[in-house]
Protein backbone atom coordinates (compact mmCIF):
# COMPACT_ATOMS: atom_id res chain seq x y z
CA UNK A 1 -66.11 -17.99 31.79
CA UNK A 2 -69.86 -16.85 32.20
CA UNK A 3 -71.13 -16.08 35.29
CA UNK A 4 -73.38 -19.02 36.49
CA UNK A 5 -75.20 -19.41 39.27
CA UNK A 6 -74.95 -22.96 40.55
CA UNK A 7 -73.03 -25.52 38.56
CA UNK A 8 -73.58 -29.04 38.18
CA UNK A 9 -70.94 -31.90 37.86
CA UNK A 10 -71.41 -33.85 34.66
CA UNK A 11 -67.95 -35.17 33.87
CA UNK A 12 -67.79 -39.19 32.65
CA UNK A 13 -71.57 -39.17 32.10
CA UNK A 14 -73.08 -40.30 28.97
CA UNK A 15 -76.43 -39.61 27.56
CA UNK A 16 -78.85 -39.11 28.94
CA UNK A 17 -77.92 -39.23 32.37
CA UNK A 18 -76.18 -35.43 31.40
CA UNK A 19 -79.63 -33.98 30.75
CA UNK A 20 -81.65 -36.27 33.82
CA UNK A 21 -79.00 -34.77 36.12
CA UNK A 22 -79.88 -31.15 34.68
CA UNK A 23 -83.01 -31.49 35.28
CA UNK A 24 -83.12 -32.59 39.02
CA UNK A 25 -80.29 -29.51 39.51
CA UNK A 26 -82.41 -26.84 38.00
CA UNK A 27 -85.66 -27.12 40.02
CA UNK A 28 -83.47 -25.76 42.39
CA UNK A 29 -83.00 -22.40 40.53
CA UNK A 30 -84.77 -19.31 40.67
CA UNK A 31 -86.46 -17.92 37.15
CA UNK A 32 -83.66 -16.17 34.99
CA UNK A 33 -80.64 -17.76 36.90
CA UNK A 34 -77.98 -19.45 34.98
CA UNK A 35 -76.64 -23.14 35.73
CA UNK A 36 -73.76 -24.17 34.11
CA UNK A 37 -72.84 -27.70 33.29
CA UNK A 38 -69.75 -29.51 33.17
CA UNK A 39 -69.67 -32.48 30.79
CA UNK A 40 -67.25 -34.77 29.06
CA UNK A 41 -70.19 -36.64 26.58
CA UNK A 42 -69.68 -34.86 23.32
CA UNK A 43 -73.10 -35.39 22.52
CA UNK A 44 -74.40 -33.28 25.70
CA UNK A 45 -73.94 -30.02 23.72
CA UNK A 46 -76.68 -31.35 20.80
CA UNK A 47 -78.91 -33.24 23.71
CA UNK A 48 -79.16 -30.05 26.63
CA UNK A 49 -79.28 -27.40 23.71
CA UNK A 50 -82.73 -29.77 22.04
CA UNK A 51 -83.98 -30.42 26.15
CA UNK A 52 -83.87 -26.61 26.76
CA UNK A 53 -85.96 -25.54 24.20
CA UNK A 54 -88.64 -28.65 24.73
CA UNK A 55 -89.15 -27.49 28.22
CA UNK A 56 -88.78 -23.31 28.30
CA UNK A 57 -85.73 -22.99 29.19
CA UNK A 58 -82.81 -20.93 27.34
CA UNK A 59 -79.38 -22.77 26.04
CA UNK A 60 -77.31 -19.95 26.31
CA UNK A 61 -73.93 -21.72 24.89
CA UNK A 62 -71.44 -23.79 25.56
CA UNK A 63 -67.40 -23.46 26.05
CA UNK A 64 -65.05 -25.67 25.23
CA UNK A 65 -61.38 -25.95 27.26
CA UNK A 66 -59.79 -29.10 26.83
CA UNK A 67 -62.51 -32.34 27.13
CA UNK A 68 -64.38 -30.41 29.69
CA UNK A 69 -67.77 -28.86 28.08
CA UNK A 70 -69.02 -25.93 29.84
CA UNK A 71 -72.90 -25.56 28.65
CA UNK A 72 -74.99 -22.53 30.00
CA UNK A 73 -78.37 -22.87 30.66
CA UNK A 74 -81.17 -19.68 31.62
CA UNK A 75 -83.58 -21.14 33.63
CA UNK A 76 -87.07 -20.29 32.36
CA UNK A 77 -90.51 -19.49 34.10
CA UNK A 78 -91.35 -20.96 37.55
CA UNK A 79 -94.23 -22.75 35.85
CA UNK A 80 -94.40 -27.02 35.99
CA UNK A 81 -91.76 -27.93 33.31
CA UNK A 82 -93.92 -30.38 30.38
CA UNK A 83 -91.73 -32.62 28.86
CA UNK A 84 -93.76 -34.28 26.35
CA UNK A 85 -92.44 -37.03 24.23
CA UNK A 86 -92.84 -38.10 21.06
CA UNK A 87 -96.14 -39.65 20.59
CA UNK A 88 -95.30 -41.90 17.49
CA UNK A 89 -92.91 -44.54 18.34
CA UNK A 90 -92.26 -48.05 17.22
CA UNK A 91 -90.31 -50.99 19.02
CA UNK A 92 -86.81 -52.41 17.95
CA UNK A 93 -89.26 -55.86 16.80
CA UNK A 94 -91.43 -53.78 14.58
CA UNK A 95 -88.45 -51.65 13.36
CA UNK A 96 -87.63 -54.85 11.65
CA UNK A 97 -90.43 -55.69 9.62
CA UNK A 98 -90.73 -51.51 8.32
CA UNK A 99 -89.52 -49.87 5.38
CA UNK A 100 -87.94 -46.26 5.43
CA UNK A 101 -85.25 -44.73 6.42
CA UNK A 102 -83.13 -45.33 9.58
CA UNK A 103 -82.06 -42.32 11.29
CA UNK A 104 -79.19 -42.60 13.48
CA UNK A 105 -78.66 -39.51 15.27
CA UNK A 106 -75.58 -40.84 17.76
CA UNK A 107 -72.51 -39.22 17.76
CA UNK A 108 -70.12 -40.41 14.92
CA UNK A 109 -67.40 -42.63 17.05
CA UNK A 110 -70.96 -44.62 18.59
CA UNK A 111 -72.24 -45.20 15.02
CA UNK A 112 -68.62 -46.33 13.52
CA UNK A 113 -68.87 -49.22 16.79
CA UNK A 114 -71.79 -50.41 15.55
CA UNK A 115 -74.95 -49.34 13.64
CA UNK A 116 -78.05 -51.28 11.74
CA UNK A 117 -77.11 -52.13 8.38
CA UNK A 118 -78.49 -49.15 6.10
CA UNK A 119 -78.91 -46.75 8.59
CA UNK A 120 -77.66 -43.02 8.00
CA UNK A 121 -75.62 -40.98 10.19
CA UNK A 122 -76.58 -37.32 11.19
CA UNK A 123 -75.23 -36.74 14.79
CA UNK A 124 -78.32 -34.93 16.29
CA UNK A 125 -76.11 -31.93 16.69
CA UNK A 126 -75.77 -31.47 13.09
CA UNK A 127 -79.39 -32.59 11.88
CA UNK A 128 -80.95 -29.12 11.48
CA UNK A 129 -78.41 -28.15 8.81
CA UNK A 130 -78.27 -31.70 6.75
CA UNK A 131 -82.44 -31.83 6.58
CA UNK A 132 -82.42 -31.10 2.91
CA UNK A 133 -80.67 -34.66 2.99
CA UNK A 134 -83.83 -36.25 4.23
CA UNK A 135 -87.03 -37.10 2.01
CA UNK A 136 -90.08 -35.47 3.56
CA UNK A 137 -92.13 -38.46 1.70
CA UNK A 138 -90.23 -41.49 3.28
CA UNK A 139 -91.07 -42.82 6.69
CA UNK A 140 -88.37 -41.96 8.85
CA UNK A 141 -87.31 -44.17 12.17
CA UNK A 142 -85.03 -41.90 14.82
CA UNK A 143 -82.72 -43.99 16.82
CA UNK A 144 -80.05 -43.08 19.34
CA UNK A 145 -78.83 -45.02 22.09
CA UNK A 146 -81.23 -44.97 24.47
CA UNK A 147 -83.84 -42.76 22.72
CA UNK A 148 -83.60 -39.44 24.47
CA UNK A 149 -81.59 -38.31 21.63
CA UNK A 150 -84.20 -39.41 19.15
CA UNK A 151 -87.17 -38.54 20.87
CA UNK A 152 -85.73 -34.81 20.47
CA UNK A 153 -84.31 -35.33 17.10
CA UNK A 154 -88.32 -36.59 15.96
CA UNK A 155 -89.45 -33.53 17.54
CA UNK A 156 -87.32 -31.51 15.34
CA UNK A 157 -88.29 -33.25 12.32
CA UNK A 158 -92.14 -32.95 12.85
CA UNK A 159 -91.63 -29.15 13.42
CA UNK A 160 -89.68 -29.09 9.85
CA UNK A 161 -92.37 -30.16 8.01
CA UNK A 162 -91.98 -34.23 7.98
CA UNK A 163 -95.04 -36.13 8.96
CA UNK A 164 -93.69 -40.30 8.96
CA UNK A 165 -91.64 -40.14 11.57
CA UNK A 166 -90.87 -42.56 14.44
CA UNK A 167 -88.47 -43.02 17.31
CA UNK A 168 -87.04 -46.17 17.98
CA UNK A 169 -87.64 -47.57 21.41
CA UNK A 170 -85.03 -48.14 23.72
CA UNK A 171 -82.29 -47.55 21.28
CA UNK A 172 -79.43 -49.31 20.21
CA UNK A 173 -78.62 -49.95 23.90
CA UNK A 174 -80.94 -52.81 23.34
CA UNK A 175 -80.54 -53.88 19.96
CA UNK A 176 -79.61 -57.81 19.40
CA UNK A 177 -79.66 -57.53 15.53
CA UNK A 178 -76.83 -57.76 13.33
CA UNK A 179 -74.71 -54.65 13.27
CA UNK A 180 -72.22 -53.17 11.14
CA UNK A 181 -69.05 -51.42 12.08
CA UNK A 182 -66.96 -48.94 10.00
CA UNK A 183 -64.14 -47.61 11.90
């Protein structure tokens, strides 16, 4: 294991309550120390690894040993961390009444549950490398489950070049509309 500093006890928390929790533990670091975190969500590896960069810090890695997730986190400058999210978002009710492309960016066993009709599936820890899949021309809406993944996975988007791009707000968490389910 890697030499950490303080670790924080994740285990049976699902997003995003992994990354809030991360958060609140590493104010109480020192610049250049290392917390590790200890997670069970699958999905925390894609949603602390997209938080760390947003806010300065370094995402050093994760380990895996059985369903436990070790991620390791550098804490970076003392400075205020800035969080800013997405500016361009639309609500589940306008989502609705758009055209484009739906984004889902939830792990694949939460889209096979349930997903909107239409709506492609790029877990958020494998959109960087399936991009070329995406139409830089089409306006794209980002939803996750309670849009913490999708506010990161817009983020990610804009920085690659694509300029229609919305996250959905809450998420699916919310959603009454009909859903389809492949499992």
């Amino acid at each position: 294991m890697i030499q950490a500093n303080m670790q924080l006890n994740a285990k049976g928390l699902a997003c995003p309550m992994p990354v809030v929790k991360t958060k609140k533990t590493i104010s109480d670091l020192e610049e250049g120390q290392v917390l590790e975190v200890q997670a069970t969500d699958k999905g925390s590896t894609a949603d602390l690894a997209a938080w760390s960069s947003t806010v300065g810090h370094q995402y050093l890695g994760t380990v895996e040993e059985g369903d436990v997730l070790y991620h390791y986190i550098r804490k970076g400058s003392n400075e205020p961390e800035v969080e800013k999210a997405y500016e361009h978002t639309i609500s589940l009710e306008e989502l609705q009444s758009r055209n484009g492309l739906i984004l889902d960016v939830r792990e694949a066993a939460e889209y096979a549950f349930g997903h909107i009709e239409g709506a492609k599936s790029i877990p958020m820890g494998e959109l960087e490398s399936h991009l070329e899949e995406l139409d830089k021309n089409e306006e794209i809406y980002v939803i996750c489950r309670t849009g913490k993944r999708s506010d990161f996975a817009a983020h990610l988007l804009v920085k690659s070049g694509y300029t229609k791009v919305y996250n959905v707000l809450p998420g699916m968490n919310e959603w009454n509309g009909k859903i389809t389910k492949k499992i």
